[in-house]
Protein backbone atom coordinates (compact mmCIF):
# COMPACT_ATOMS: atom_id res chain seq x y z
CA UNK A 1 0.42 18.67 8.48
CA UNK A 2 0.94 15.36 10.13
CA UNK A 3 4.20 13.90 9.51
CA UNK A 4 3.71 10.34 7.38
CA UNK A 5 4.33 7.22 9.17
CA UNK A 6 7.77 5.60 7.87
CA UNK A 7 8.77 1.82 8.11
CA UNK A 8 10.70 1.98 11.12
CA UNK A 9 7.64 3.35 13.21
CA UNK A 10 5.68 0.11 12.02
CA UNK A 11 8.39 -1.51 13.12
CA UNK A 12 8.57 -0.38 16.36
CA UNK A 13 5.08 -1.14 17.05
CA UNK A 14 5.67 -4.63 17.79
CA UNK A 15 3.95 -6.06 20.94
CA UNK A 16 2.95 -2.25 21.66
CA UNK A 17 -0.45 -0.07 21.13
CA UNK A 18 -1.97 -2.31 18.04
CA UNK A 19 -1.51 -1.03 14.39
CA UNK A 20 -4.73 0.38 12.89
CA UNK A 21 -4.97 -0.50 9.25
CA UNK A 22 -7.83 -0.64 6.49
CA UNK A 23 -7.91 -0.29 2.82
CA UNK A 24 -8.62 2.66 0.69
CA UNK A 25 -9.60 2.63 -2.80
CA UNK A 26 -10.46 6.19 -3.60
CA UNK A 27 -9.29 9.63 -2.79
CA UNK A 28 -12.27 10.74 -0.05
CA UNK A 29 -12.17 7.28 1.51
CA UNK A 30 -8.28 7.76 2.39
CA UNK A 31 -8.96 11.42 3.53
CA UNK A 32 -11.22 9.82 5.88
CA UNK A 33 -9.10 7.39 6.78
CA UNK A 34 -6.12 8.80 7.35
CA UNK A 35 -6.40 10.71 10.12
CA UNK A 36 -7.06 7.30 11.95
CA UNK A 37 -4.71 4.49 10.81
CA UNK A 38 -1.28 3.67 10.81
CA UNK A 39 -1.21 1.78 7.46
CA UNK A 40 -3.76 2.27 4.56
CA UNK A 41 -4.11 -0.44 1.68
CA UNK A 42 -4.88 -0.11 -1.86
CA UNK A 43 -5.97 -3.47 -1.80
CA UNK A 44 -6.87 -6.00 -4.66
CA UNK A 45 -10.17 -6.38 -3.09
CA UNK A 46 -10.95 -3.52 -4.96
CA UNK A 47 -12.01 -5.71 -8.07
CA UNK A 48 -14.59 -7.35 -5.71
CA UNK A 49 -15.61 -4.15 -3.99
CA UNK A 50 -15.68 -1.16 -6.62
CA UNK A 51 -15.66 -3.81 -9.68
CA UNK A 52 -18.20 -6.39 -9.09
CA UNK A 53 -15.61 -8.92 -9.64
CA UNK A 54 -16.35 -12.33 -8.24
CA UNK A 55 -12.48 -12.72 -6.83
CA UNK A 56 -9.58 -10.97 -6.57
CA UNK A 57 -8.33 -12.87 -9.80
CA UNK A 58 -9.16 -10.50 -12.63
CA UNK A 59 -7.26 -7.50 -10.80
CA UNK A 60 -4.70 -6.13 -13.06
CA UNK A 61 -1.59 -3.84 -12.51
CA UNK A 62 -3.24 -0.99 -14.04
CA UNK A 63 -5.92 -1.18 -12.00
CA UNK A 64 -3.93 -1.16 -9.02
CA UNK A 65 -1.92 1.71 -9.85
CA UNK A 66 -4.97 4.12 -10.84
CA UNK A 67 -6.63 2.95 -7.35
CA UNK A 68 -3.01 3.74 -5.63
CA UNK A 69 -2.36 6.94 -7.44
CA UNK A 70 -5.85 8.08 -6.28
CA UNK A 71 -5.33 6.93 -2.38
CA UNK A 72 -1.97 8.53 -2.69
CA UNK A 73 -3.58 11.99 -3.15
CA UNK A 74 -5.75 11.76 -0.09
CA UNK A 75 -2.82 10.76 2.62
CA UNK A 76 -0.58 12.86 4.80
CA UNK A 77 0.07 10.67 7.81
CA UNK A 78 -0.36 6.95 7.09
CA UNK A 79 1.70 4.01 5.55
CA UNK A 80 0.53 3.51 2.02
CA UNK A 81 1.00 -0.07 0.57
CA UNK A 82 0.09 -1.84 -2.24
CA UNK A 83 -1.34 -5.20 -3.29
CA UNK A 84 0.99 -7.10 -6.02
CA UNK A 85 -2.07 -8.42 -8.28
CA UNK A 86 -2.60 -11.69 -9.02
CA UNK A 87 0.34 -13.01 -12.09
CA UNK A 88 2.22 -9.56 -11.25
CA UNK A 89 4.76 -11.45 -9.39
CA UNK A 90 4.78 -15.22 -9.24
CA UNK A 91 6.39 -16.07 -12.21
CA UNK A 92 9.78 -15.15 -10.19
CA UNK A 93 11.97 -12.72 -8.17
CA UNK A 94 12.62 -10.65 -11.49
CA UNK A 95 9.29 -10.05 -12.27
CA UNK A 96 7.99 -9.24 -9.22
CA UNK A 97 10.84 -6.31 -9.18
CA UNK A 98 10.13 -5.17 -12.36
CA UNK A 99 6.44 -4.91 -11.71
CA UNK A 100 6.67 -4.08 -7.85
CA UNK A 101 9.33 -1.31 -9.03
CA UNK A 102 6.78 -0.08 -11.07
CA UNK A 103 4.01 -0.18 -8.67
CA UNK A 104 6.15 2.21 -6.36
CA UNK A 105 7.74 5.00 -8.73
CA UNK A 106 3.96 5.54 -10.46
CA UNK A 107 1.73 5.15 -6.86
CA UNK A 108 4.57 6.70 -4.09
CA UNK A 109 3.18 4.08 -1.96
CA UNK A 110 5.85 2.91 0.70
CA UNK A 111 5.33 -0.75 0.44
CA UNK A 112 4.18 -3.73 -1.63
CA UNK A 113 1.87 -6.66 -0.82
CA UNK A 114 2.20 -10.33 -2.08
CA UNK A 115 0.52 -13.31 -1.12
CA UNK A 116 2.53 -17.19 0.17
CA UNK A 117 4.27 -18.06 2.29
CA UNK A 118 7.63 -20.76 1.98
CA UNK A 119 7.21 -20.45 -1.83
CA UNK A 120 7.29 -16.55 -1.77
CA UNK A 121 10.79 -16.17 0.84
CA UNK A 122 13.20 -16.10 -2.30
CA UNK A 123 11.16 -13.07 -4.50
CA UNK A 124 10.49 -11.31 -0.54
CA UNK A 125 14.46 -11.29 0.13
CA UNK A 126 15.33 -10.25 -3.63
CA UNK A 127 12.79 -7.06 -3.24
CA UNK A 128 13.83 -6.28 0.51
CA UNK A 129 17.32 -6.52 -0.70
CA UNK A 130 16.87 -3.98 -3.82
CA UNK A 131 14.52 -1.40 -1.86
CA UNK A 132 11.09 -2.87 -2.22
CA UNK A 133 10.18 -3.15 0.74
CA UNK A 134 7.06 -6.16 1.16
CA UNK A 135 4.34 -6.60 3.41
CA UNK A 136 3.44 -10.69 3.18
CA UNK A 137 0.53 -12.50 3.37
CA UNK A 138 -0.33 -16.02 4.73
CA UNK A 139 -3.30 -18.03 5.70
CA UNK A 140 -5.95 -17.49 3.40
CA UNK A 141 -4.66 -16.16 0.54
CA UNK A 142 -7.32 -14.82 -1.92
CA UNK A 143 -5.56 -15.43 -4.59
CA UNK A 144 -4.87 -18.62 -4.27
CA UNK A 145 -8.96 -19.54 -3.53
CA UNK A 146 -9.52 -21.90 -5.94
CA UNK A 147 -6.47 -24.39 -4.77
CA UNK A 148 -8.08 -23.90 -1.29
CA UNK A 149 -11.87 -25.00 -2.77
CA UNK A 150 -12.86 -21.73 -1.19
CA UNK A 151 -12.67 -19.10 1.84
CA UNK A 152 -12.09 -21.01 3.95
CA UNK A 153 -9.91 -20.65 7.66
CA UNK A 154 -6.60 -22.19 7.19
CA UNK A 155 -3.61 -23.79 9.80
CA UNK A 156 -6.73 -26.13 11.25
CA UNK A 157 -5.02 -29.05 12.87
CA UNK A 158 -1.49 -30.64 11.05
CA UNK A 159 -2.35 -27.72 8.94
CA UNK A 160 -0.87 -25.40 11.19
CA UNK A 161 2.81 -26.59 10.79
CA UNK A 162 2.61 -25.59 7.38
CA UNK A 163 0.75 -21.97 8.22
CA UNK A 164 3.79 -21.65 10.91
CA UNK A 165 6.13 -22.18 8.37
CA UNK A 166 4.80 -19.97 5.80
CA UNK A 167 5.21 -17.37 8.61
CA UNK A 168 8.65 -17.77 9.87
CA UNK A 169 9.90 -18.61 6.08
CA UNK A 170 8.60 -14.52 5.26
CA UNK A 171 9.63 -12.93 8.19
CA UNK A 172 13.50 -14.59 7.51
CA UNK A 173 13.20 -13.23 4.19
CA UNK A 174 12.94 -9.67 5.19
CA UNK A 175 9.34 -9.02 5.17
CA UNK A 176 8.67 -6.16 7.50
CA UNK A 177 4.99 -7.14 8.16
CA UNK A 178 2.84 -10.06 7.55
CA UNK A 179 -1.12 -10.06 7.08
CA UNK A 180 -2.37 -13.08 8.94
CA UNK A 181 -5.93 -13.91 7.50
CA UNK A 182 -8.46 -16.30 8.42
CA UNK A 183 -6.44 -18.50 10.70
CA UNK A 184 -6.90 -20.23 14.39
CA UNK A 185 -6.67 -17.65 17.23
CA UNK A 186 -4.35 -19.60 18.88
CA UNK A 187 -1.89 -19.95 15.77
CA UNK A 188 -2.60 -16.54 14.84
CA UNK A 189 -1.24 -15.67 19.03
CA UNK A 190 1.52 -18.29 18.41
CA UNK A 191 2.75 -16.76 15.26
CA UNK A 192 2.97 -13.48 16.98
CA UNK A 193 4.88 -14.50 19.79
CA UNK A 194 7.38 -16.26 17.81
CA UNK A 195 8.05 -13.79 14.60
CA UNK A 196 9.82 -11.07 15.14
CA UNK A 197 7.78 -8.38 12.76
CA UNK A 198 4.07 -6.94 13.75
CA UNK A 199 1.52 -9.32 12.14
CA UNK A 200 -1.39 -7.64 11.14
CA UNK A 201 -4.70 -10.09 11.59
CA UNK A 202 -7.95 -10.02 9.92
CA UNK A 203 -10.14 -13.02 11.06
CA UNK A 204 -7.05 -14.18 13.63
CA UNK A 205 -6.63 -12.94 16.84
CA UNK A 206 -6.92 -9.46 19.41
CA UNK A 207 -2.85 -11.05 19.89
CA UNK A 208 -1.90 -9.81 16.34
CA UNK A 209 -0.05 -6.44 16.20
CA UNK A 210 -2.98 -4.70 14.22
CA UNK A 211 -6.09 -5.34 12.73
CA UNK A 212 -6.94 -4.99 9.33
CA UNK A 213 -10.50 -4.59 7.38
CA UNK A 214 -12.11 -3.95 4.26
CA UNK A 215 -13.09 -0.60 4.99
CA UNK A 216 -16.32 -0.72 3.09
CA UNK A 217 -17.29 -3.93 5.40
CA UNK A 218 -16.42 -1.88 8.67
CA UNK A 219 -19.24 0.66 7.13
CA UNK A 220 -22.25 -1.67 6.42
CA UNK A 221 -21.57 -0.34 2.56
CA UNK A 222 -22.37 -4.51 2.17
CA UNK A 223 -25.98 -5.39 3.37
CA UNK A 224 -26.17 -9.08 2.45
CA UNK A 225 -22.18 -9.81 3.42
CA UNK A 226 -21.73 -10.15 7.00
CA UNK A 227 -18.52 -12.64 7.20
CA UNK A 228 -17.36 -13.55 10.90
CA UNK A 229 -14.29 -11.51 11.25
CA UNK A 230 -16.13 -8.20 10.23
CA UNK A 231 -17.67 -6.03 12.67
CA UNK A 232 -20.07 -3.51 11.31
CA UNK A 233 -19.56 0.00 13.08
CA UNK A 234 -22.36 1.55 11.25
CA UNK A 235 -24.92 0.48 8.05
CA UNK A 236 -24.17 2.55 5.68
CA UNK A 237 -25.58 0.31 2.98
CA UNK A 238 -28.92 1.27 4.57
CA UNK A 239 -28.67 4.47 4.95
CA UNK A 240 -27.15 5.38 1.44
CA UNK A 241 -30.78 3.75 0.18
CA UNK A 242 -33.36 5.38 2.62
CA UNK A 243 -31.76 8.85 0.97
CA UNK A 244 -31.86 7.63 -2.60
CA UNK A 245 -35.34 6.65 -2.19
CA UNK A 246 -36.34 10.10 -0.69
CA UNK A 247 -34.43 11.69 -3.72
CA UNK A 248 -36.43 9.76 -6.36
CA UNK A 249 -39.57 10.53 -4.45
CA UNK A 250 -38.40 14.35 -4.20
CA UNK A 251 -37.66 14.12 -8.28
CA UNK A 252 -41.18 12.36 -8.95
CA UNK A 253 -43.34 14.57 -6.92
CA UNK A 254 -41.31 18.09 -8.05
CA UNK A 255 -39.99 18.79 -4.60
CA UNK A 256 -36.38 18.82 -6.05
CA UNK A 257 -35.25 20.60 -7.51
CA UNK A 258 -36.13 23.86 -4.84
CA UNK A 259 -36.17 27.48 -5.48
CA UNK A 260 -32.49 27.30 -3.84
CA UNK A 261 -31.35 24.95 -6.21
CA UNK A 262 -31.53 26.25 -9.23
CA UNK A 263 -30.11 30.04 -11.00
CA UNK A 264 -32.12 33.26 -12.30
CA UNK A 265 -35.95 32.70 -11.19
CA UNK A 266 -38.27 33.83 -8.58
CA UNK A 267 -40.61 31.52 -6.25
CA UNK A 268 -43.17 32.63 -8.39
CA UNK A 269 -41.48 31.81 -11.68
CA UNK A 270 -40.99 28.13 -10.29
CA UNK A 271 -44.70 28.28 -8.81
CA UNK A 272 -46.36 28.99 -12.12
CA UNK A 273 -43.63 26.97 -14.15
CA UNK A 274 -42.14 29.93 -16.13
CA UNK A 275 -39.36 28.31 -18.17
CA UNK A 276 -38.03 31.37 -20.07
């Protein structure tokens, strides 16, 4: 058994081999995964992605813990963190413990994930400081997509004084990662040069400590969703429905089920349709 990746290894992985990281929502998907990645997270894109959600918005606690608790049971070797939903921690530093407390004891996960920047630094040092241990998140924060009017890249111009800020403001707090999404390359580079824990980008730049995706993106599981930052490494999507069509055809035209399928008859009981 592979021994499970702590916070101090992340750590160490700053400005060395890049961090592999991509979410997991279900028990086989972070068998799968693990093997391969450094960090796994039970992100709130799982209301979008298993929940036909049209934002991360309507992701509740619950939800997060059943995903985590079934990720959990699929991981030896990676980092397990989770997102802090959406109103799970914004209200202020003692909320965010009580829920983020919560989050850990029922998931095991190693880590939480919350989203802002200079707004976010007191809650991030009050966790660090009591044993929750945060992952941040600045840039495009999904959460926060209707004040942006959308998905769209953030830090453009004078904006990037304020992404930069965000960015220092988290890592001063005590965050021991930060997720840099949707950003310029070159502030996404900057940022990494000038914080001193890994950044993690996804739609920044190769500069960032790791890379993170949406693990059914990576797959193709998506066919009509093919966002810049996402490279497909198979099509999945496709594949899945070529073998679902040759199933219903197989059902339709009494190829399936075989003689090998099914218990207590002969070929010749199937071939003359004996159904006793």
């Amino acid at each position: 058994m592979s021994k499970t990746l702590t916070l101090a290894n992340i750590a160490v992985a700053k400005g060395k081999t890049p961090l592999v990281c991509l979410t997991a929502y279900t028990t086989p998907v972070a068998r799968l995964v693990d093997p391969h990645c450094d960090i796994v997270l039970v992100g709130d894109s799982v209301g979008m992605v298993l929940h036909g959600l049209p934002s991360t918005l309507g992701v509740t606690l619950e939800m997060m813990i059943l995903h985590g608790k079934a990720v959990r049971r699929g991981l030896e070797r990676a980092l397990m963190v989770v997102d802090m939903p959406f109103g799970s921690y914004e209200e202020g530093p003692e909320q965010a413990f009580c829920n983020a407390a919560r989050v850990m004891a029922e998931t095991g996960c190693a880590a939480v994930k919350l989203e802002g920047g200079e707004v976010m630094a007191e809650t991030i040092q009050f966790l660090a400081s009591r044993g929750v241990p945060v992952m941040a998140h600045v840039g495009l924060t999904p959460q926060a997509v209707n004040s942006f009017g959308g998905y769209r890249v953030q830090g453009k111009g004078e904006d990037a004084d304020r992404v930069m800020r965000d960015a220092l403001a988290v890592a001063e707090a005590g965050a021991f990662a930060l997720v840099l999404e949707k950003v310029p390359e070159t502030l996404a580079r900057r940022i990494t040069e000038e914080i001193t824990i890994p950044t993690i980008g996804i739609g920044a730049s190769p500069a960032c400590d790791g890379q993170i995706l949406v693990v059914d993106d990576m797959l193709g599981l998506f066919g009509d969703f093919r966002p810049k930052f996402v490279k497909r490494y198979t099509e999945l999507a496709q594949a899945a429905e070529t073998a679902i069509a040759a199933y219903a055809r197989d059902v339709r035209e009494r190829r399936f089920p075989g003689i090998e399928h099914v218990f207590g008859h002969t070929t010749k009981d199937i071939e003359r349709g004996d159904q006793t």
